[in-house]
PDB file of N, CA and C in Angstrom:
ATOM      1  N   UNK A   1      33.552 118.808 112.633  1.00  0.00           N
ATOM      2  CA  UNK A   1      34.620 118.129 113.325  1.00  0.00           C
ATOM      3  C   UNK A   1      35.420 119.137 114.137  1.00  0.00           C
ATOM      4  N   UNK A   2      35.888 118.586 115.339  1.00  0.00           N
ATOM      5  CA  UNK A   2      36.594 119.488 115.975  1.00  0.00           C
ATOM      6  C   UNK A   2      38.350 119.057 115.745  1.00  0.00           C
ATOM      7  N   UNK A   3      38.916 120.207 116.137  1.00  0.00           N
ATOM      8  CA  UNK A   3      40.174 120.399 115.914  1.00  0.00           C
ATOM      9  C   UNK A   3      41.279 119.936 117.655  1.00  0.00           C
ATOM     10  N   UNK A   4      42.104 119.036 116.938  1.00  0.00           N
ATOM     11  CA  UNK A   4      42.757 118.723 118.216  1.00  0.00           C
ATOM     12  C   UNK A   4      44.052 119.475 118.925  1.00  0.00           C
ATOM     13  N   UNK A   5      44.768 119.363 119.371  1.00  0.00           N
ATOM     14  CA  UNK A   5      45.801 120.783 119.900  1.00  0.00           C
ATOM     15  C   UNK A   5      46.859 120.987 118.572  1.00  0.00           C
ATOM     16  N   UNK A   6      47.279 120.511 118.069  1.00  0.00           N
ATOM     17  CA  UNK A   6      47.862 120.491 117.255  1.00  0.00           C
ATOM     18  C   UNK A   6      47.499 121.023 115.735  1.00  0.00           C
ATOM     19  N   UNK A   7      45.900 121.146 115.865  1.00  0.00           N
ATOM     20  CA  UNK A   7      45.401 121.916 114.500  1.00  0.00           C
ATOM     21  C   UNK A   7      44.986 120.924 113.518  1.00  0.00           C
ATOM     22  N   UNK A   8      44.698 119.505 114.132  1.00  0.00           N
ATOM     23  CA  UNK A   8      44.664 118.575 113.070  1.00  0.00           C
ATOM     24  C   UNK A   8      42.866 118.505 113.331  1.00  0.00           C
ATOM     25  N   UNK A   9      42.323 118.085 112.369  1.00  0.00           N
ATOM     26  CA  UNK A   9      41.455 117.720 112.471  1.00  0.00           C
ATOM     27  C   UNK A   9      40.767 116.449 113.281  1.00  0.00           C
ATOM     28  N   UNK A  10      40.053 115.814 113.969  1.00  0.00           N
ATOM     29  CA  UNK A  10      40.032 115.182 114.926  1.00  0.00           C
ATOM     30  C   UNK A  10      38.898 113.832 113.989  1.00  0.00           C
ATOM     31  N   UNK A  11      39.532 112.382 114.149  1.00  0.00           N
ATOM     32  CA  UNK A  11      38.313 112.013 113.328  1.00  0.00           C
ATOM     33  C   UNK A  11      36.918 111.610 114.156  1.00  0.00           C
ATOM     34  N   UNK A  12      35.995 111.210 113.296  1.00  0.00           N
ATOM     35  CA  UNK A  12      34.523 111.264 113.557  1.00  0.00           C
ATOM     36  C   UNK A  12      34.496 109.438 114.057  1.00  0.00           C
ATOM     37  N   UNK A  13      33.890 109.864 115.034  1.00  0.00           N
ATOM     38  CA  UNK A  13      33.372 108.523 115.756  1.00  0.00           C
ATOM     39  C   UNK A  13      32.934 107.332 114.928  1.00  0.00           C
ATOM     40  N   UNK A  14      33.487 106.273 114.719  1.00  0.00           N
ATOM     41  CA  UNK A  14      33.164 105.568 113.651  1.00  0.00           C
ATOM     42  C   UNK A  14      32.073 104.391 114.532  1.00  0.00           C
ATOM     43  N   UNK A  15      31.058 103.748 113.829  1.00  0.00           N
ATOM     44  CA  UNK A  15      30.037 102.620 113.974  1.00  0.00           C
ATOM     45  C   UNK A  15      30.839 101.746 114.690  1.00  0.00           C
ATOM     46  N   UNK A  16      30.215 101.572 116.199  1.00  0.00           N
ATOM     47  CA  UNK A  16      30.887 100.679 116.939  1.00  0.00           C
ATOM     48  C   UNK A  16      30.301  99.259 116.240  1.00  0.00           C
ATOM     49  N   UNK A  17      30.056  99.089 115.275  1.00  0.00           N
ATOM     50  CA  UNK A  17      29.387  97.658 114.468  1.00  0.00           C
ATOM     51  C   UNK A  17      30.939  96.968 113.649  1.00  0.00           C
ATOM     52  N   UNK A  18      30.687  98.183 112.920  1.00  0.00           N
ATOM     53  CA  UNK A  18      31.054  97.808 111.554  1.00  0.00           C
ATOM     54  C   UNK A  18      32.129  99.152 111.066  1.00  0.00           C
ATOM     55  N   UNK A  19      32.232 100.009 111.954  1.00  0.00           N
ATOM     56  CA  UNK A  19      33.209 100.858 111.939  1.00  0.00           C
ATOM     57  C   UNK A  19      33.266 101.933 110.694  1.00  0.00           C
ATOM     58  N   UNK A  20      32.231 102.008 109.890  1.00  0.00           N
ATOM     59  CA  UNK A  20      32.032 103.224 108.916  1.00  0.00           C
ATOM     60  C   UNK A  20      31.403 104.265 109.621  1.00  0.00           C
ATOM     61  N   UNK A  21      31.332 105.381 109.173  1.00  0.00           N
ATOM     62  CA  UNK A  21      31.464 106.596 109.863  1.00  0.00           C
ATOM     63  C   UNK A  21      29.833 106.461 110.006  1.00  0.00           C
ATOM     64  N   UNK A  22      29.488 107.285 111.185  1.00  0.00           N
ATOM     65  CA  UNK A  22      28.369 107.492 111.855  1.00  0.00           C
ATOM     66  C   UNK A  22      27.295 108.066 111.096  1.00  0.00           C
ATOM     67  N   UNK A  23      26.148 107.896 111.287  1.00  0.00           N
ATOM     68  CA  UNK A  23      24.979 108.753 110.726  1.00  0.00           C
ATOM     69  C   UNK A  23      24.004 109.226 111.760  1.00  0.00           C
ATOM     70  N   UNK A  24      23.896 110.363 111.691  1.00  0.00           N
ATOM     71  CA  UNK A  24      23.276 111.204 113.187  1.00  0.00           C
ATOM     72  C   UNK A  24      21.605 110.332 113.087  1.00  0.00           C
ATOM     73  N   UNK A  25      20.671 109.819 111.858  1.00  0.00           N
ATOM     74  CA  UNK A  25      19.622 109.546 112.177  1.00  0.00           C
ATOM     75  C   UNK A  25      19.918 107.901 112.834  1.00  0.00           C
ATOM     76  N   UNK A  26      20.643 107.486 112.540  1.00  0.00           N
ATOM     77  CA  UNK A  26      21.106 106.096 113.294  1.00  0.00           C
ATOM     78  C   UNK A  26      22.119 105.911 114.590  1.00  0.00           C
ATOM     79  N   UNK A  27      22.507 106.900 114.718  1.00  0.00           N
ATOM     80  CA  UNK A  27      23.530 107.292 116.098  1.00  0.00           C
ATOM     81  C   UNK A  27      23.102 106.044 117.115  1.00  0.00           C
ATOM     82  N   UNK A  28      24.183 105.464 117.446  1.00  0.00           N
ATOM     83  CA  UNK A  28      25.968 105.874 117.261  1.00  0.00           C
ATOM     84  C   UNK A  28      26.046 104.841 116.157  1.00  0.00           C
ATOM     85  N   UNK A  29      25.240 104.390 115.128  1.00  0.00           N
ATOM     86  CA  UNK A  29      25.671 103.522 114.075  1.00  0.00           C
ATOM     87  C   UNK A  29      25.484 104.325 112.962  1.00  0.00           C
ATOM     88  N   UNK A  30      25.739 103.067 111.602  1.00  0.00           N
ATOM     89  CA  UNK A  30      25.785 104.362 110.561  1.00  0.00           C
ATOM     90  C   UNK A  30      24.474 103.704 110.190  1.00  0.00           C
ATOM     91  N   UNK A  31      23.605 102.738 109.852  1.00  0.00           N
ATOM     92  CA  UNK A  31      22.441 102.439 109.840  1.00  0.00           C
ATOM     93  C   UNK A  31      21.529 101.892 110.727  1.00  0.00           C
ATOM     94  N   UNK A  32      20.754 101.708 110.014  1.00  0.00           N
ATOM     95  CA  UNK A  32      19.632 100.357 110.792  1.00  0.00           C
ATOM     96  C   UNK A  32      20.117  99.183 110.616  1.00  0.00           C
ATOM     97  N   UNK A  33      20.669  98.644 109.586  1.00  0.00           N
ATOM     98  CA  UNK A  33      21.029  96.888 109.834  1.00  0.00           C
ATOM     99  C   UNK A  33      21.973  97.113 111.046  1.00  0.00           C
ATOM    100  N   UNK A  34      22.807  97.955 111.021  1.00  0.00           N
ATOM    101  CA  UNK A  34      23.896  97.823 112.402  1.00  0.00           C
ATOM    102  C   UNK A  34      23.085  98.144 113.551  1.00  0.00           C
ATOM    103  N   UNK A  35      22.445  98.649 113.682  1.00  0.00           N
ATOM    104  CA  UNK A  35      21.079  98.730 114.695  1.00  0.00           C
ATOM    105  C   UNK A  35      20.683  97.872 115.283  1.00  0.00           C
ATOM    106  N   UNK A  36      20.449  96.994 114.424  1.00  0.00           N
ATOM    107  CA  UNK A  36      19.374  95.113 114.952  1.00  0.00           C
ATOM    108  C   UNK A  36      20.714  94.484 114.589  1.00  0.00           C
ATOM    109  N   UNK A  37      21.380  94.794 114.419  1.00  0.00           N
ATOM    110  CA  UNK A  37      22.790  93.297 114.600  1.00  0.00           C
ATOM    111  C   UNK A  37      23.443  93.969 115.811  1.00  0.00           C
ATOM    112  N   UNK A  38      23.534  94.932 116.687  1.00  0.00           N
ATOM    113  CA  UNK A  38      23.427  95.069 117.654  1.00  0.00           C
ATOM    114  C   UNK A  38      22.328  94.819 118.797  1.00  0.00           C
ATOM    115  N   UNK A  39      21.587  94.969 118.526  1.00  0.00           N
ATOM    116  CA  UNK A  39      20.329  94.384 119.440  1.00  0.00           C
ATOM    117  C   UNK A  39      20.524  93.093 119.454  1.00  0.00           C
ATOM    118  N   UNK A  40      20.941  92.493 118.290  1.00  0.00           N
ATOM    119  CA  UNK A  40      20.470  90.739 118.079  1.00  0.00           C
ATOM    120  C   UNK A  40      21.492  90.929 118.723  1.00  0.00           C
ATOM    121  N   UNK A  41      22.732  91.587 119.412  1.00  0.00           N
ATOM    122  CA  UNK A  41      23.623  90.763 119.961  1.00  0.00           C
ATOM    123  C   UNK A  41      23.481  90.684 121.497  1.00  0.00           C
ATOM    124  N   UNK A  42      22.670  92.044 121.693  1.00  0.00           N
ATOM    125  CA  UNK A  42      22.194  92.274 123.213  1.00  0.00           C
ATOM    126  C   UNK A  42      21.232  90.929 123.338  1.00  0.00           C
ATOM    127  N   UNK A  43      20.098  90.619 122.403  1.00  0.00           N
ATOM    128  CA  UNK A  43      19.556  89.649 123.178  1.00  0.00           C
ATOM    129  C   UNK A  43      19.708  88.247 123.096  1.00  0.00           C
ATOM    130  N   UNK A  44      20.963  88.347 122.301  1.00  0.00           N
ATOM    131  CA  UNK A  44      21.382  86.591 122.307  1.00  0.00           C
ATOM    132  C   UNK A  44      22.329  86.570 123.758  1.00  0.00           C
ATOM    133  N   UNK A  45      22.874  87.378 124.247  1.00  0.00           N
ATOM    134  CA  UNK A  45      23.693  87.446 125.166  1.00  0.00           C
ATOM    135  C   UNK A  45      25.101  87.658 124.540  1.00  0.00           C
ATOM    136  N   UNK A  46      25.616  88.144 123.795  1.00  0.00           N
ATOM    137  CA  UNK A  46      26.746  88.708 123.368  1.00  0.00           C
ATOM    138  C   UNK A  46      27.432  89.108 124.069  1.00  0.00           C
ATOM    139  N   UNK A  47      27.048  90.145 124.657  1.00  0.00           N
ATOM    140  CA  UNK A  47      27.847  91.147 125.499  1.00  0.00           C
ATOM    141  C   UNK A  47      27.987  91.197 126.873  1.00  0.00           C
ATOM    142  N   UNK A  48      27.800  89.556 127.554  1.00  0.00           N
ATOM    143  CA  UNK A  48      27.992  88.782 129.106  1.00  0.00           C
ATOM    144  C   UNK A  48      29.199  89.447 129.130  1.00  0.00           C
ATOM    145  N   UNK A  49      29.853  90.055 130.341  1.00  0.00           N
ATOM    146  CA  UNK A  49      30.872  89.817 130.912  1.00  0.00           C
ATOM    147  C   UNK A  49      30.888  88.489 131.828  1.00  0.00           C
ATOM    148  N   UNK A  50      32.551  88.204 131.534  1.00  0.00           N
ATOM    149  CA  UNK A  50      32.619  86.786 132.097  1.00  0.00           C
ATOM    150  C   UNK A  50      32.991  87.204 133.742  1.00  0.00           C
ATOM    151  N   UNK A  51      32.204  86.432 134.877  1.00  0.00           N
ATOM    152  CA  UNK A  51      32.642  86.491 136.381  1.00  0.00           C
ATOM    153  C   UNK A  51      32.747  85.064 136.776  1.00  0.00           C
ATOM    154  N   UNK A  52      33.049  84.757 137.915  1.00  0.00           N
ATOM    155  CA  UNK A  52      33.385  83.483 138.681  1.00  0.00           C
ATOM    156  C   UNK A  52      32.438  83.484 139.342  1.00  0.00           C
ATOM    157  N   UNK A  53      30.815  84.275 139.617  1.00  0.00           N
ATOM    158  CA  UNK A  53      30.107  83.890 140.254  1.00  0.00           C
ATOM    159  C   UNK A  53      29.347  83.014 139.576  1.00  0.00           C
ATOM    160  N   UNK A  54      28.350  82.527 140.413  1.00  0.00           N
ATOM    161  CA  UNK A  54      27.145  81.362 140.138  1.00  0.00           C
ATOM    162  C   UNK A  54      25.683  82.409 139.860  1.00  0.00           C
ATOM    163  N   UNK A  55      25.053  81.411 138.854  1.00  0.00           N
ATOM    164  CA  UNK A  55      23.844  82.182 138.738  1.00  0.00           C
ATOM    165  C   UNK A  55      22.749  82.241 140.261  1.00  0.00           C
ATOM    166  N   UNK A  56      23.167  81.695 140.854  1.00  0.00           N
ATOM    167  CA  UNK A  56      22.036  81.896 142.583  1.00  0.00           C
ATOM    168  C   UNK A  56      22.993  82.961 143.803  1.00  0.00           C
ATOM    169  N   UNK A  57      24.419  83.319 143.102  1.00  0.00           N
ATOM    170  CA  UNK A  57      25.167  84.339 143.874  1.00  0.00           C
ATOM    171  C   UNK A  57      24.737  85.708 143.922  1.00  0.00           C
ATOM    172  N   UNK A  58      23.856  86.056 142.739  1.00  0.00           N
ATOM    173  CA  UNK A  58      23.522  87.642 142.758  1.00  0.00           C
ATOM    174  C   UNK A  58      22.301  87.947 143.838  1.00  0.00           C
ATOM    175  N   UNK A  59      22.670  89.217 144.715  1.00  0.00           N
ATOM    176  CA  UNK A  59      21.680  89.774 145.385  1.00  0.00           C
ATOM    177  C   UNK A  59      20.174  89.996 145.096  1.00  0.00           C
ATOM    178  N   UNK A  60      19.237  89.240 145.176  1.00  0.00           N
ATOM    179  CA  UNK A  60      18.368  89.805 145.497  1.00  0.00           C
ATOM    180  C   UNK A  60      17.612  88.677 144.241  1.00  0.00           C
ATOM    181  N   UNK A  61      18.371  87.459 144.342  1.00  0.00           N
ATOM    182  CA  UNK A  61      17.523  86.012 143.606  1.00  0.00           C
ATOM    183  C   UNK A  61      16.602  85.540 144.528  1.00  0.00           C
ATOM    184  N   UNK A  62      15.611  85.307 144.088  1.00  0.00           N
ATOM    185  CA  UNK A  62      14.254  84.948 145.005  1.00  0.00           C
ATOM    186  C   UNK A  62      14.763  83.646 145.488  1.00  0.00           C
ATOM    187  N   UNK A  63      15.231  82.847 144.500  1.00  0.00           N
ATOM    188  CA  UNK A  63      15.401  81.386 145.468  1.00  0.00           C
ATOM    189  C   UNK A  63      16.699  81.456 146.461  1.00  0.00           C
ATOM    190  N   UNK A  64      17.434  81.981 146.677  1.00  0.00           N
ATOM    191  CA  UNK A  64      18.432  82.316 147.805  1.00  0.00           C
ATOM    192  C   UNK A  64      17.811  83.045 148.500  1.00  0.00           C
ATOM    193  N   UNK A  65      17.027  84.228 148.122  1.00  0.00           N
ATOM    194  CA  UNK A  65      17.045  85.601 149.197  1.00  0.00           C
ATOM    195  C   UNK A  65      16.652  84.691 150.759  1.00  0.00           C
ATOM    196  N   UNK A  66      17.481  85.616 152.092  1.00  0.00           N
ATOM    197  CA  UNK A  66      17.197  84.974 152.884  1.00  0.00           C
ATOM    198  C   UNK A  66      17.049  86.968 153.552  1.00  0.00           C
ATOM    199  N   UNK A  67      15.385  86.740 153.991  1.00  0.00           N
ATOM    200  CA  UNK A  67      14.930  87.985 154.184  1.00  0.00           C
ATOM    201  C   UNK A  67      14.924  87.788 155.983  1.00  0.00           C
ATOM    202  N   UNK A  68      14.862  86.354 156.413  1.00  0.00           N
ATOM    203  CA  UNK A  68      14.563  86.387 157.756  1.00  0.00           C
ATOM    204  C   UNK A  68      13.750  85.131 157.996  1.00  0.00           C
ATOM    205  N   UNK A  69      12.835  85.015 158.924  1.00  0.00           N
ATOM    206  CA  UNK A  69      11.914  83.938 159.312  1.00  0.00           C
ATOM    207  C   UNK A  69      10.396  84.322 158.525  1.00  0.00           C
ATOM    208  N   UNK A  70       9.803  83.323 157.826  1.00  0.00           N
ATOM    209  CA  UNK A  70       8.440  83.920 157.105  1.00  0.00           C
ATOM    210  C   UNK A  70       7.429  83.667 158.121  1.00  0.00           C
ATOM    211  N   UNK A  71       6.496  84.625 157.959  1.00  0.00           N
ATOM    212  CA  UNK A  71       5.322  85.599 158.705  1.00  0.00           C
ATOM    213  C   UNK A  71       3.729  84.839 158.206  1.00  0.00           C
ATOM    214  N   UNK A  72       3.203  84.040 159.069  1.00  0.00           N
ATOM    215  CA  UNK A  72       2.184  83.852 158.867  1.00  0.00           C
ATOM    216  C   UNK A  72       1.170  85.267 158.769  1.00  0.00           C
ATOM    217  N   UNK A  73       0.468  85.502 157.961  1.00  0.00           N
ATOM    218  CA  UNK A  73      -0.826  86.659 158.511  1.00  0.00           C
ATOM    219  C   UNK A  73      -1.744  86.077 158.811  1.00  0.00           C
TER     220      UNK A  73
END
């Protein structure tokens, strides 16, 4: 642990899960269950930030993209 200006000891990054202290073979969690209950949250969609756009507003959606006039070959 490193020391902060004051001489105090600085604390250790705790499990962004579940908030018990870290374990370097599970970094940045302290296990594997906090591991896949993070994942399960990435792929349920957990972690959307909320916007005011529409799902056909983002750049580069095939059914909007407007590239120009299409090209017979």
């Amino acid at each position: 642990m490193s020391a902060d200006r004051k001489g105090k000891k600085a604390k250790a990054p705790a499990c962004p899960v579940c908030g018990r202290p870290r374990v370097a073979k599970h970094r940045p969690f302290c296990s594997s269950r906090c591991t896949r209950r993070d994942l399960g949250h990435w792929l349920q969609g957990s972690y959307r930030i909320p916007t005011n756009e529409e799902p056909g507003d983002m750049d580069g959606d095939p059914d909007t993209a407007q590239d120009g006039p299409d090209q017979e070959d």
